[in-house]
C-alpha atoms as a PDB file:
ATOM      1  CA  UNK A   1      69.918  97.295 166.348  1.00  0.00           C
ATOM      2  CA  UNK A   2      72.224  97.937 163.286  1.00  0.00           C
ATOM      3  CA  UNK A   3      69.737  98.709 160.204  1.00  0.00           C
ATOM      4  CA  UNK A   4      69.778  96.374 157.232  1.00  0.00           C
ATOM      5  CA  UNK A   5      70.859  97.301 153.983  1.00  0.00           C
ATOM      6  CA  UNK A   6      67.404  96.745 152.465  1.00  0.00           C
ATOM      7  CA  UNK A   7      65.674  98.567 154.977  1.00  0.00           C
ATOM      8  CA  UNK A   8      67.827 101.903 154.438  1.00  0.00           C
ATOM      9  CA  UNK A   9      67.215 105.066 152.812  1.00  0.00           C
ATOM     10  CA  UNK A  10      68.582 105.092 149.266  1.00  0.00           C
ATOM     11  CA  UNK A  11      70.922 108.539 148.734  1.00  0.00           C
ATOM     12  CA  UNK A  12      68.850 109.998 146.074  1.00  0.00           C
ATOM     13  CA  UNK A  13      65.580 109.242 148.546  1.00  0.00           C
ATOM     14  CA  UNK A  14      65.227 112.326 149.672  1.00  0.00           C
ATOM     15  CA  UNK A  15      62.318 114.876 147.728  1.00  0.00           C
ATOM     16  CA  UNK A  16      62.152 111.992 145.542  1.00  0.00           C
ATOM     17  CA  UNK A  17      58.278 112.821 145.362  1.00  0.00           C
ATOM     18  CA  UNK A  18      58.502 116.526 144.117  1.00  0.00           C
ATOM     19  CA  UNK A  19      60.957 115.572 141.388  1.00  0.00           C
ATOM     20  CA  UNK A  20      59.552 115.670 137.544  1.00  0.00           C
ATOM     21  CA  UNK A  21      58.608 112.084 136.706  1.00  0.00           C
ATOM     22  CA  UNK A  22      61.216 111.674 133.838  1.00  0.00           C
ATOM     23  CA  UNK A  23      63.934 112.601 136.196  1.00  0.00           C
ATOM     24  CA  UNK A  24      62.317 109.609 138.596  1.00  0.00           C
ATOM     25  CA  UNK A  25      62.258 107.264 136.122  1.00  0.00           C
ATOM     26  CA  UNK A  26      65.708 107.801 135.345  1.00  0.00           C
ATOM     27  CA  UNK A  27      66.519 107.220 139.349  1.00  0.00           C
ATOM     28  CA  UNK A  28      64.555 103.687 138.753  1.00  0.00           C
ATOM     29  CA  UNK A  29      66.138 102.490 136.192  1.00  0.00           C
ATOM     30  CA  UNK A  30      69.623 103.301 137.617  1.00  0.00           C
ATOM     31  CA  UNK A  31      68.500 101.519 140.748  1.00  0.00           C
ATOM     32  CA  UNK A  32      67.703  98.502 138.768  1.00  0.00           C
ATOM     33  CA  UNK A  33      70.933  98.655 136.574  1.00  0.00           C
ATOM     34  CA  UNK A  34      72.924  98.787 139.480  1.00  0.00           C
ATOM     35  CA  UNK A  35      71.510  96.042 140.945  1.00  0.00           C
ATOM     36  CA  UNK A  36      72.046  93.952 138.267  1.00  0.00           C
ATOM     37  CA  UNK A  37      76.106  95.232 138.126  1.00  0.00           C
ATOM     38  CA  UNK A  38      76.072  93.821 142.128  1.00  0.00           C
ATOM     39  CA  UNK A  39      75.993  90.238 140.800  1.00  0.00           C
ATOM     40  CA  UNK A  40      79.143  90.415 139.204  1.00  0.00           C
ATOM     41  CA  UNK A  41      80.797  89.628 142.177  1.00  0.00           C
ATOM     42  CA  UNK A  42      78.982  85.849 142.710  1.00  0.00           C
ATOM     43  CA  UNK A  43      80.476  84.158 140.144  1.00  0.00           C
ATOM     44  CA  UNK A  44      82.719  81.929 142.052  1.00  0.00           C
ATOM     45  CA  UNK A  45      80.677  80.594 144.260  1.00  0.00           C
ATOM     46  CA  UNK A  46      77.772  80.382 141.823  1.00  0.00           C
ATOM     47  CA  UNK A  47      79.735  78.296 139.850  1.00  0.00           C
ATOM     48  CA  UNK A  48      80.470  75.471 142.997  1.00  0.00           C
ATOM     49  CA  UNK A  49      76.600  76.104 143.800  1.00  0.00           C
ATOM     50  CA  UNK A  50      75.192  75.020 140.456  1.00  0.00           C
ATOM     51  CA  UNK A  51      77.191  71.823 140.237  1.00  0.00           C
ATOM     52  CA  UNK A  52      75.818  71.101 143.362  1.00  0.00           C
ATOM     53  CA  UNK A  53      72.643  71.374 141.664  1.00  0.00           C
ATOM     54  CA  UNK A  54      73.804  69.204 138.851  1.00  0.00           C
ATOM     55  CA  UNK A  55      74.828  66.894 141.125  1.00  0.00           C
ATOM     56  CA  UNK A  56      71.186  66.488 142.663  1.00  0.00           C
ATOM     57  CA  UNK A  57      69.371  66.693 139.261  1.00  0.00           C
ATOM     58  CA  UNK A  58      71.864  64.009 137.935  1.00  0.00           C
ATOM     59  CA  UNK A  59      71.505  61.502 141.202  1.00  0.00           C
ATOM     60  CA  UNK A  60      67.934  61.424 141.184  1.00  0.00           C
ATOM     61  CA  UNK A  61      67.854  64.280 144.223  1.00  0.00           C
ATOM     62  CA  UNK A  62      65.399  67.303 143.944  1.00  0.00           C
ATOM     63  CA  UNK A  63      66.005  71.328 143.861  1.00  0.00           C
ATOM     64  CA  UNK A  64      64.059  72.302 146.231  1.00  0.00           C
ATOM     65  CA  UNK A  65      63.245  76.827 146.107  1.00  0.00           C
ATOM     66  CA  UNK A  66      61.752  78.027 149.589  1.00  0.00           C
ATOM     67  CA  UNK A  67      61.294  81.864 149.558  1.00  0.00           C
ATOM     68  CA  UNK A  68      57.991  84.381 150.905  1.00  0.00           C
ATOM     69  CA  UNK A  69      56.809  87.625 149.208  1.00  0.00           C
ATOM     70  CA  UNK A  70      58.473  89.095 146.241  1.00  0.00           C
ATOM     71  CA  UNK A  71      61.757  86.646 146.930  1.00  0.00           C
ATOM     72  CA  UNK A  72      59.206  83.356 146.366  1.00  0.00           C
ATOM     73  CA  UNK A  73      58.156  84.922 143.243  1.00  0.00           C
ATOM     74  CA  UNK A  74      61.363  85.275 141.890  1.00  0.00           C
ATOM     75  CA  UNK A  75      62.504  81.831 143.307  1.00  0.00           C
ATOM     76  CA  UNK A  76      58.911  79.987 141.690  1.00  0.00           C
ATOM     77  CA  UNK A  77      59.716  81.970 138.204  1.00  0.00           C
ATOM     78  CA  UNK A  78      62.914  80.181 137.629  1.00  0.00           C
ATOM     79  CA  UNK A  79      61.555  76.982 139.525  1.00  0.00           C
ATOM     80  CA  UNK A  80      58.813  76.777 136.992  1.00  0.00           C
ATOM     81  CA  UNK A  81      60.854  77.070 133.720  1.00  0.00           C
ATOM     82  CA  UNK A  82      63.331  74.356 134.767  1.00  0.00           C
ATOM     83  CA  UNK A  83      60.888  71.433 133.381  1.00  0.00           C
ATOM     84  CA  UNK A  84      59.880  72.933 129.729  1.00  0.00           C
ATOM     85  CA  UNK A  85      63.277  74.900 129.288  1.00  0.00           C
ATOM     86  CA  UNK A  86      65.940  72.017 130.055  1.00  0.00           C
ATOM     87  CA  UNK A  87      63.546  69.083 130.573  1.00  0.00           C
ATOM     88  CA  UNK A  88      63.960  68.791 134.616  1.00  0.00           C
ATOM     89  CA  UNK A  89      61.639  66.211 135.533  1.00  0.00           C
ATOM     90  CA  UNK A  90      58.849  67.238 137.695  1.00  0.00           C
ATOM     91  CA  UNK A  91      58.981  65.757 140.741  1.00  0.00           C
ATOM     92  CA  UNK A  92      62.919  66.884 140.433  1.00  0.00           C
ATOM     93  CA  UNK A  93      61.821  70.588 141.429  1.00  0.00           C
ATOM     94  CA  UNK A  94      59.639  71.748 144.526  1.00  0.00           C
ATOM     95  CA  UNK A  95      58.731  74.914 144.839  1.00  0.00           C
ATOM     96  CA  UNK A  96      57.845  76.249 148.659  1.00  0.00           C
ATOM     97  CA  UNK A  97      56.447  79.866 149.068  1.00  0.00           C
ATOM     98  CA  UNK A  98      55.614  81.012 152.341  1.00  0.00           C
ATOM     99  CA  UNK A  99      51.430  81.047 152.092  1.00  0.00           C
ATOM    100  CA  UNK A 100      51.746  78.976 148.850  1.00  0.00           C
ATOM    101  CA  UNK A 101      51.763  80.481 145.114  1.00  0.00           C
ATOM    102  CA  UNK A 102      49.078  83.415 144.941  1.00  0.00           C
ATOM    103  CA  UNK A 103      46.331  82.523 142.953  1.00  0.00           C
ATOM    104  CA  UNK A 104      44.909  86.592 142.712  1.00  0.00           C
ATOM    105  CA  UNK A 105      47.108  90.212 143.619  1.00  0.00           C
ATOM    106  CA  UNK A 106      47.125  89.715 146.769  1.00  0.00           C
ATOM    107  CA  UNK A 107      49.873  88.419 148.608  1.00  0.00           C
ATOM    108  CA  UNK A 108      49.774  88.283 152.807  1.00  0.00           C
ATOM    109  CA  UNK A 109      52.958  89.426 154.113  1.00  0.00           C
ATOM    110  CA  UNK A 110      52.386  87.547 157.599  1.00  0.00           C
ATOM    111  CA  UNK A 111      52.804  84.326 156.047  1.00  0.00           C
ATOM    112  CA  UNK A 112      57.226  84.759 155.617  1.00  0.00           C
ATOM    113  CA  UNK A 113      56.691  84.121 159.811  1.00  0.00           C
ATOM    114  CA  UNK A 114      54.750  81.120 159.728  1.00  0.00           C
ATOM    115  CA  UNK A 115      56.860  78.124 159.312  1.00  0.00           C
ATOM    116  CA  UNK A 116      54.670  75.379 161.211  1.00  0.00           C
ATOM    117  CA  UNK A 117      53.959  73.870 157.605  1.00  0.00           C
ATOM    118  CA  UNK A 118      57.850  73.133 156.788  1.00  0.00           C
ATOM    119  CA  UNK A 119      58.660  70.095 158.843  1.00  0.00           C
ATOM    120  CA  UNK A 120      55.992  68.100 157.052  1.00  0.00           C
ATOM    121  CA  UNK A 121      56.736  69.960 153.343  1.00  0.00           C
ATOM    122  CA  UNK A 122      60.895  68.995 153.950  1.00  0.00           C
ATOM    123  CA  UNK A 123      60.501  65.965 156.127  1.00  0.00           C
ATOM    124  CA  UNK A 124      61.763  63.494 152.557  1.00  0.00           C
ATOM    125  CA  UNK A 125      64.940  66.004 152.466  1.00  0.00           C
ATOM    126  CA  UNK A 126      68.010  63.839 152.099  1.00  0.00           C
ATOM    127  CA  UNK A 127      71.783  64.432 151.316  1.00  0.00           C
ATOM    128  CA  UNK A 128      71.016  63.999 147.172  1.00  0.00           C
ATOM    129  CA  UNK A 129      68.658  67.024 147.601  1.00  0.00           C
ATOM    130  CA  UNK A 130      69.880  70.579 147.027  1.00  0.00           C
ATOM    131  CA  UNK A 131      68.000  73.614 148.841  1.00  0.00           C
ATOM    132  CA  UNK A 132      67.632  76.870 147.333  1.00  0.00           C
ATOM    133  CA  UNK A 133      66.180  79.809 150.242  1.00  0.00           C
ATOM    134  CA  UNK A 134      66.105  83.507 148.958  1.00  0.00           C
ATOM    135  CA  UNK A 135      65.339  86.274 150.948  1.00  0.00           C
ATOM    136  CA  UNK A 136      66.244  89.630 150.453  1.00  0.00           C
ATOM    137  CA  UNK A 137      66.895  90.491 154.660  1.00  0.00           C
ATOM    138  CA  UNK A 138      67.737  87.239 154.954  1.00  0.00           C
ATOM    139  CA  UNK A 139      66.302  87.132 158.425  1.00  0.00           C
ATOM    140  CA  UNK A 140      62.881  85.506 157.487  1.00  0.00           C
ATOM    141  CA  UNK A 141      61.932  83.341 159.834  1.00  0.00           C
ATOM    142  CA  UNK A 142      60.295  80.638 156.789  1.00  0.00           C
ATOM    143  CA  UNK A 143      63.457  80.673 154.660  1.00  0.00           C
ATOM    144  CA  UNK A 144      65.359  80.427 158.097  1.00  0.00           C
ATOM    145  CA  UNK A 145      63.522  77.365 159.184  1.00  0.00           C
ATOM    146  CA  UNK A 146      63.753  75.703 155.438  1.00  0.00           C
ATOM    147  CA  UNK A 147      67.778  76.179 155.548  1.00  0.00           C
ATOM    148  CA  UNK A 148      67.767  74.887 159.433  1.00  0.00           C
ATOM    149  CA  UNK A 149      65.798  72.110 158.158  1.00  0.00           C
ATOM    150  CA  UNK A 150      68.074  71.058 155.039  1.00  0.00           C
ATOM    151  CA  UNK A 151      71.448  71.699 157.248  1.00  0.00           C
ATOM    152  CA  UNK A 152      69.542  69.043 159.635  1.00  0.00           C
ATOM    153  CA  UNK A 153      69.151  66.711 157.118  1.00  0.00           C
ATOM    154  CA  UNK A 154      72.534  66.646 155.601  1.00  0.00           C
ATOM    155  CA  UNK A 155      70.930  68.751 152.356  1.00  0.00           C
ATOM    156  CA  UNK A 156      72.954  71.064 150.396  1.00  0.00           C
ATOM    157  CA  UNK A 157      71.704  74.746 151.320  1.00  0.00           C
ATOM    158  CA  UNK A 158      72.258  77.796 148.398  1.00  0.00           C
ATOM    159  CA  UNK A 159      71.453  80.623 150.153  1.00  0.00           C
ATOM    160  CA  UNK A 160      70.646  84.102 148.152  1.00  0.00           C
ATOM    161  CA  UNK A 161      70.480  87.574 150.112  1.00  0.00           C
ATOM    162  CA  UNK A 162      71.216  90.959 150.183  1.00  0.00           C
ATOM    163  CA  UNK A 163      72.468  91.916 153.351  1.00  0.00           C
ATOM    164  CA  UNK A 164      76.168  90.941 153.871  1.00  0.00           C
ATOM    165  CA  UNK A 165      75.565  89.831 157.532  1.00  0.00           C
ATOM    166  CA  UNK A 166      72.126  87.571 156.889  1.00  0.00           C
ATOM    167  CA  UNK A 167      71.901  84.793 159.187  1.00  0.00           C
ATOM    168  CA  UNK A 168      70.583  82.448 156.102  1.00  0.00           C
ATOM    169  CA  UNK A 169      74.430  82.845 154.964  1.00  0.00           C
ATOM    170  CA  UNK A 170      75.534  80.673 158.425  1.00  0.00           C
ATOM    171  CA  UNK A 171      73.170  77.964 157.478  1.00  0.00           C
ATOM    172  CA  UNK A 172      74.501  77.371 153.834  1.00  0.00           C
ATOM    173  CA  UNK A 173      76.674  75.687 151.929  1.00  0.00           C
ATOM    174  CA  UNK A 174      76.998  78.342 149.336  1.00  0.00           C
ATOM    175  CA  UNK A 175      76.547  81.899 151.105  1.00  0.00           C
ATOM    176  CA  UNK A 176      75.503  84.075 147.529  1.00  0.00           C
ATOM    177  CA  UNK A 177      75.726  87.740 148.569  1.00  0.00           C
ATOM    178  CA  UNK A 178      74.164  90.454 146.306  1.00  0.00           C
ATOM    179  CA  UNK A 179      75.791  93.188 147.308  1.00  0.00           C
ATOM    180  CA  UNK A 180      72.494  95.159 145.815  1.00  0.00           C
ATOM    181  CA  UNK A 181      72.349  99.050 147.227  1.00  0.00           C
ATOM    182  CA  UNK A 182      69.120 100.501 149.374  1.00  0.00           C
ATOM    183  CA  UNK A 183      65.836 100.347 147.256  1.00  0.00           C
ATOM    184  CA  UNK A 184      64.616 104.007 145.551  1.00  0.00           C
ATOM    185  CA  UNK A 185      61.639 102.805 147.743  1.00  0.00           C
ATOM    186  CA  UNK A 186      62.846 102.033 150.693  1.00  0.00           C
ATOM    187  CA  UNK A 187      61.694  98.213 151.595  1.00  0.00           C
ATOM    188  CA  UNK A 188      60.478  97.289 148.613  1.00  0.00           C
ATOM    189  CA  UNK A 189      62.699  94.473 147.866  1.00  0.00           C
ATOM    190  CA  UNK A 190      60.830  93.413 144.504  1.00  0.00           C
ATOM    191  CA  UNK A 191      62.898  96.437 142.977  1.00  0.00           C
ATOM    192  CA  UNK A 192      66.745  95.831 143.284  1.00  0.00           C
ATOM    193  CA  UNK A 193      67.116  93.102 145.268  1.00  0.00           C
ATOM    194  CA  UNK A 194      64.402  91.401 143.585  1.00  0.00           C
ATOM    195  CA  UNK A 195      66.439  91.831 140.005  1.00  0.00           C
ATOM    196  CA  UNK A 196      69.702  90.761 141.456  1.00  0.00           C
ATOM    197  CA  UNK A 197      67.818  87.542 142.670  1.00  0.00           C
ATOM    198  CA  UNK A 198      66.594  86.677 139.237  1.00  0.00           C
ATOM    199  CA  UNK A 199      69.755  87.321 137.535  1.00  0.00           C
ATOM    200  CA  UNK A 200      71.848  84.865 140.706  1.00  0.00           C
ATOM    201  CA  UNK A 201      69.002  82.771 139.967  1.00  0.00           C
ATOM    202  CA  UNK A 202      68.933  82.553 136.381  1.00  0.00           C
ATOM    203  CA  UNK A 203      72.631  82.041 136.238  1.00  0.00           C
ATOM    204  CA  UNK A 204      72.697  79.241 138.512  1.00  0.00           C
ATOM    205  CA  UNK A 205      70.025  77.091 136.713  1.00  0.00           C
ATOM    206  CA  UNK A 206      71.288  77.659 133.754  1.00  0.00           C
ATOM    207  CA  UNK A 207      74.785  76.247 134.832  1.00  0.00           C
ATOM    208  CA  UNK A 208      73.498  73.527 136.199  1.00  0.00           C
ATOM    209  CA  UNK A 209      71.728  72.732 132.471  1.00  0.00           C
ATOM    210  CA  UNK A 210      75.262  72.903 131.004  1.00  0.00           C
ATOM    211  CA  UNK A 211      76.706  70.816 133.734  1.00  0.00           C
ATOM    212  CA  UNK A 212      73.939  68.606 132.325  1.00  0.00           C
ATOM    213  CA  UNK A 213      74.834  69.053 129.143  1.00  0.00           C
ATOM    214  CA  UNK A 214      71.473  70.494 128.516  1.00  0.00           C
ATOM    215  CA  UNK A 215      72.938  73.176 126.409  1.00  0.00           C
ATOM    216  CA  UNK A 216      74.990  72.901 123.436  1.00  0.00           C
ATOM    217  CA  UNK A 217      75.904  76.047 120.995  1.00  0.00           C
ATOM    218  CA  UNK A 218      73.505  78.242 123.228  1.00  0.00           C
ATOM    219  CA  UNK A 219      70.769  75.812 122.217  1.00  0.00           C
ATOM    220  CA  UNK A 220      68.344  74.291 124.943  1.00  0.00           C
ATOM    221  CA  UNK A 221      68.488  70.653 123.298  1.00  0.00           C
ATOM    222  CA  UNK A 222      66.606  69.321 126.655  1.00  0.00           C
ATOM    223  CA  UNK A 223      63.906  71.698 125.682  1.00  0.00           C
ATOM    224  CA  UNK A 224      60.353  69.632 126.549  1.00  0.00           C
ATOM    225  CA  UNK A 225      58.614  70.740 122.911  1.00  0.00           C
ATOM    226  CA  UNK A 226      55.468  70.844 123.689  1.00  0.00           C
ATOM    227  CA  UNK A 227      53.242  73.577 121.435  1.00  0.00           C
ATOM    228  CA  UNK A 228      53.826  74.526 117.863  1.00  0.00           C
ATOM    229  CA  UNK A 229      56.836  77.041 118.180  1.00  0.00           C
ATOM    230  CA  UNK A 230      59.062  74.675 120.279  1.00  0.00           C
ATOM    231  CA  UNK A 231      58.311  71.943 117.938  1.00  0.00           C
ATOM    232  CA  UNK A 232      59.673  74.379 114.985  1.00  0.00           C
ATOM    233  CA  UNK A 233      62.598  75.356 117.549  1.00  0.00           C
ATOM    234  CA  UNK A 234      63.328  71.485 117.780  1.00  0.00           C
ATOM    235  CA  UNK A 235      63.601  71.157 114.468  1.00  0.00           C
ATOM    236  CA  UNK A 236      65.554  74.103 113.796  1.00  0.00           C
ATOM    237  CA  UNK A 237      68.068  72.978 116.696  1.00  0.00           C
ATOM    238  CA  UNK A 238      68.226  69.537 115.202  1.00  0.00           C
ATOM    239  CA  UNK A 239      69.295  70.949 111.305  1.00  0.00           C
ATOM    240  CA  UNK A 240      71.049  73.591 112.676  1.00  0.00           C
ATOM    241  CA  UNK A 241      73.405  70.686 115.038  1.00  0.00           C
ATOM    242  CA  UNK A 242      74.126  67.941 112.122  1.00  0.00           C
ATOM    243  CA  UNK A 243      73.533  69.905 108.552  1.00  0.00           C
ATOM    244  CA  UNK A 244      70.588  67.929 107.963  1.00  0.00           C
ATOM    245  CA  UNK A 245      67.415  69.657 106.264  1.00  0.00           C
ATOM    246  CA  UNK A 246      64.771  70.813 108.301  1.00  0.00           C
ATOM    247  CA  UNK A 247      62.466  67.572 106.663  1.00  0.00           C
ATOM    248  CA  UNK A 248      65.267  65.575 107.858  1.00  0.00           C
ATOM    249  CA  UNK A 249      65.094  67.409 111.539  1.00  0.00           C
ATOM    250  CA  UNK A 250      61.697  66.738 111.621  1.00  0.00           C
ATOM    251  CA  UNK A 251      62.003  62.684 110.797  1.00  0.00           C
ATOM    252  CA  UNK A 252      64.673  62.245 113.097  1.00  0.00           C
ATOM    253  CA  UNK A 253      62.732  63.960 115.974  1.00  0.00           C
ATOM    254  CA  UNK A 254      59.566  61.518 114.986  1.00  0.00           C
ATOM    255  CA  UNK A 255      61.906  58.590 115.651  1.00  0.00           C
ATOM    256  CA  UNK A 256      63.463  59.596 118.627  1.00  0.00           C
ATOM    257  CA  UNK A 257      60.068  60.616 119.966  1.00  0.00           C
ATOM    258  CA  UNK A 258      61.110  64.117 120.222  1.00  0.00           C
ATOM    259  CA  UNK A 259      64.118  64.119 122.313  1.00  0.00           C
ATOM    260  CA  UNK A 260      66.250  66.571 120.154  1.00  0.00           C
ATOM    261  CA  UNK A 261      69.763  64.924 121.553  1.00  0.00           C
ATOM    262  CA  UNK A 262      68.886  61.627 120.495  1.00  0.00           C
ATOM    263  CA  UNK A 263      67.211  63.192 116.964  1.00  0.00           C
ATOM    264  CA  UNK A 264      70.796  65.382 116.868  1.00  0.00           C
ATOM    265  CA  UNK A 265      72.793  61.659 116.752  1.00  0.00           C
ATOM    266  CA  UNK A 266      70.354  60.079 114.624  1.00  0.00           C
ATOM    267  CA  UNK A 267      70.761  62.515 112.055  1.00  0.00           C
ATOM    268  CA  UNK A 268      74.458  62.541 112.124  1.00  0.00           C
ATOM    269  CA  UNK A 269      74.144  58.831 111.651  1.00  0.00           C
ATOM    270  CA  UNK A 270      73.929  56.693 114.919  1.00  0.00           C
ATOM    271  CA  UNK A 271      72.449  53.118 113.719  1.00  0.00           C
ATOM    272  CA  UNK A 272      69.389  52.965 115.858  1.00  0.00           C
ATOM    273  CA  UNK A 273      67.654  54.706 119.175  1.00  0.00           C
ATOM    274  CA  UNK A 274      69.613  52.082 121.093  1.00  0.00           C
ATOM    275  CA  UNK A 275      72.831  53.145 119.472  1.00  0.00           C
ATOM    276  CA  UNK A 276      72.387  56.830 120.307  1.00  0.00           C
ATOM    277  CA  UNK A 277      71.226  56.568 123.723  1.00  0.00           C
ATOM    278  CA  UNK A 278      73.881  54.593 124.635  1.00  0.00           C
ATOM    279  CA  UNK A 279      76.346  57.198 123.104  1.00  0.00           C
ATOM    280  CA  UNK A 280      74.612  60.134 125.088  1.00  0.00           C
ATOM    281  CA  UNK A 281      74.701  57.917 128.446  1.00  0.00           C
ATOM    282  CA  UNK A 282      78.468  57.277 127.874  1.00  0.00           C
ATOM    283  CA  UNK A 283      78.946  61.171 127.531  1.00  0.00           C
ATOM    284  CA  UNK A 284      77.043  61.959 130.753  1.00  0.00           C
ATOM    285  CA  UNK A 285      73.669  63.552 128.666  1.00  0.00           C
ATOM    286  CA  UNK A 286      76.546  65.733 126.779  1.00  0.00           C
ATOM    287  CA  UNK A 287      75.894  66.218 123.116  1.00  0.00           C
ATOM    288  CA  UNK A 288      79.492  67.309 121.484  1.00  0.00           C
ATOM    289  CA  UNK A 289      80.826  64.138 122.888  1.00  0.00           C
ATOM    290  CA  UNK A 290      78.762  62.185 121.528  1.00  0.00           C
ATOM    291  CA  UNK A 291      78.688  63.402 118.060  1.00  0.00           C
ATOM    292  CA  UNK A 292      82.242  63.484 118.298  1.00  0.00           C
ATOM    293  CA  UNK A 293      82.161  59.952 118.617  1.00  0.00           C
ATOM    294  CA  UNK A 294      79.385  59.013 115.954  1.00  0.00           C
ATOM    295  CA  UNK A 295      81.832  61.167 113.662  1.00  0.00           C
ATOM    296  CA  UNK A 296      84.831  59.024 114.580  1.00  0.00           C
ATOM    297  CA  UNK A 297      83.275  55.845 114.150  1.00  0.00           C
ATOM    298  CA  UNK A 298      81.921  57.307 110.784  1.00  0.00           C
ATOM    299  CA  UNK A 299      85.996  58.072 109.763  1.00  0.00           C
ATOM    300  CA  UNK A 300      87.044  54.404 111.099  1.00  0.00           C
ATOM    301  CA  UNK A 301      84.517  52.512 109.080  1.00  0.00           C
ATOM    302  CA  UNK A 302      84.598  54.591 105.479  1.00  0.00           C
ATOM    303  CA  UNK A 303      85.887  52.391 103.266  1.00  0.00           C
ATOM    304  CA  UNK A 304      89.765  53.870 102.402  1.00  0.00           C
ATOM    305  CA  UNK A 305      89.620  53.782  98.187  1.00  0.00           C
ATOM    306  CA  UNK A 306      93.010  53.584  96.644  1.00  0.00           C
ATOM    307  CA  UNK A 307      93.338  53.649  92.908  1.00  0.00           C
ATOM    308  CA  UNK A 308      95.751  51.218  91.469  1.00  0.00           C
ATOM    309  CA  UNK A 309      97.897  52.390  88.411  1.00  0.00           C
ATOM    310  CA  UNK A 310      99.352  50.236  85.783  1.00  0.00           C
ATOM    311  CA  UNK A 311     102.969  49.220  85.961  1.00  0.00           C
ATOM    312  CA  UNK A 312     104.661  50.520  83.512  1.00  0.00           C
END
């Protein structure tokens, strides 16, 4: 049986317990750094993947992460910030972790083979949905099942590993490869692999947000503002978009009941909530279009002032 990439020795493994800890440390953090250099490679295809995701976001279809162990936890930290970062809608993004979401430290590792539960938690997969399955080996028998079950169902399947000959990669639409090298610790996945998996992870929900047109200038202006500092971040965004005054921001965010794309058109002089939400659904959710627009109607209907001389 050929041995997997994660499961191998790394080169620098060997006496890594009698060397001083500073020279360790330095060993870690190269591991991690290079791990994070392997996901250079995935931009192509995380770029197709993520308008995929768009695509399911923007037709009422659902994201959908499966993972188990340290992969779930990577998958279920991006999962979860998809809803007060860009605005997702909840019942938009499901989150399935082999042996659910630990509630304490521990974390059973026999639960990545038990997939009994997945027929029932995917049976609603349809063709608008979009399936996300991690795993590091990407041989688990849960994330296997989950990407058999979406190809079944006609679902779009993103599949994220780090071992270039992972069966998950046969069942997918979009095969993402992290080319990550063997852990310092041999095994333990939550070190490289697991950074590589955030960083293919991050960078494919937040492409699907500017698909969305969720960002705008590097601003999250689908941010759900819902404590003190994301209200002041609103407000900032809002000013910072259309030149208004923060006082301004804050009264155009009170009439469009806080939705910072519909305050950003108010302020820059759309007529009435109606007005601006039918100039973001005319740009497809995307904010520079539609300002563009409020600023040409603006031009057309300034009144042109000519001075008239006397004749002479």
């Amino acid at each position: 049986m050929t041995e997997a990439t994660t499961e191998k020795l790394h080169n620098l493994a060997s006496g890594l317990d009698s060397r001083p800890s500073e020279a360790i440390a330095a060993i870690l953090i190269d591991g991690q750094v290079s791990a994070a250099q392997a996901t250079s490679t995935t931009t192509e295809v995380i770029t197709a993947a993520a308008y995929d995701m768009a695509n399911s976001i923007r037709t009422d279809g659902a994201l959908y992460y499966v993972a188990a162990g340290s992969s779930g936890l990577m998958a279920a930290a991006d999962a979860m910030e998809l809803g007060g970062t860009f605005g997702i809608p909840e019942h938009q993004v499901q989150i399935l972790m082999a042996g659910g979401i630990p509630t304490s430290a521990h974390m059973p590792g026999d639960t990545e083979d038990a997939t009994a539960s997945l027929a029932t938690d995917l049976a609603k997969l349809s063709k608008k949905d979009t399936i996300i399955v991690v795993s590091a080996s990407g041989s688990t028998p849960f994330t296997l099942e989950a990407a058999r079950l979406g190809k079944e169902a006609g679902t779009t399947v993103i599949a994220i590993a780090n071992n270039p000959d992972a069966p998950l990669f046969a069942l997918s639409k979009h095969a993402i490869y992290l080319p990550t090298a063997p852990e310092v610790v041999s095994g333990s996945t939550r070190m490289g692999a697991g950074t590589a998996q955030k960083i293919a992870l991050n960078a494919l929900s937040t492409l699907m947000a500017l698909n969305l047109g969720h960002i705008y200038d590097g601003m999250m202006v689908n941010l759900r503002a819902d404590n003190i500092k994301l209200r002041d971040r609103a407000e900032r965004m809002v000013a910072t978009i259309t030149g208004v005054s923060e006082g301004g921001a804050a009264g155009a965010l009170k009439s469009a009941d806080g939705n910072i794309k519909t305050a950003c058109l108010l302020a820059a002089g759309a007529s009435s909530i109606e007005h601006a939400i039918s100039l973001l659904e005319n740009a497809r959710g995307h904010l520079r279009p539609a300002l563009e627009q409020i600023r040409a109607e603006t031009r057309k209907n300034k009144p042109f002032l000519q001075t008239e001389g006397k004749a002479s």
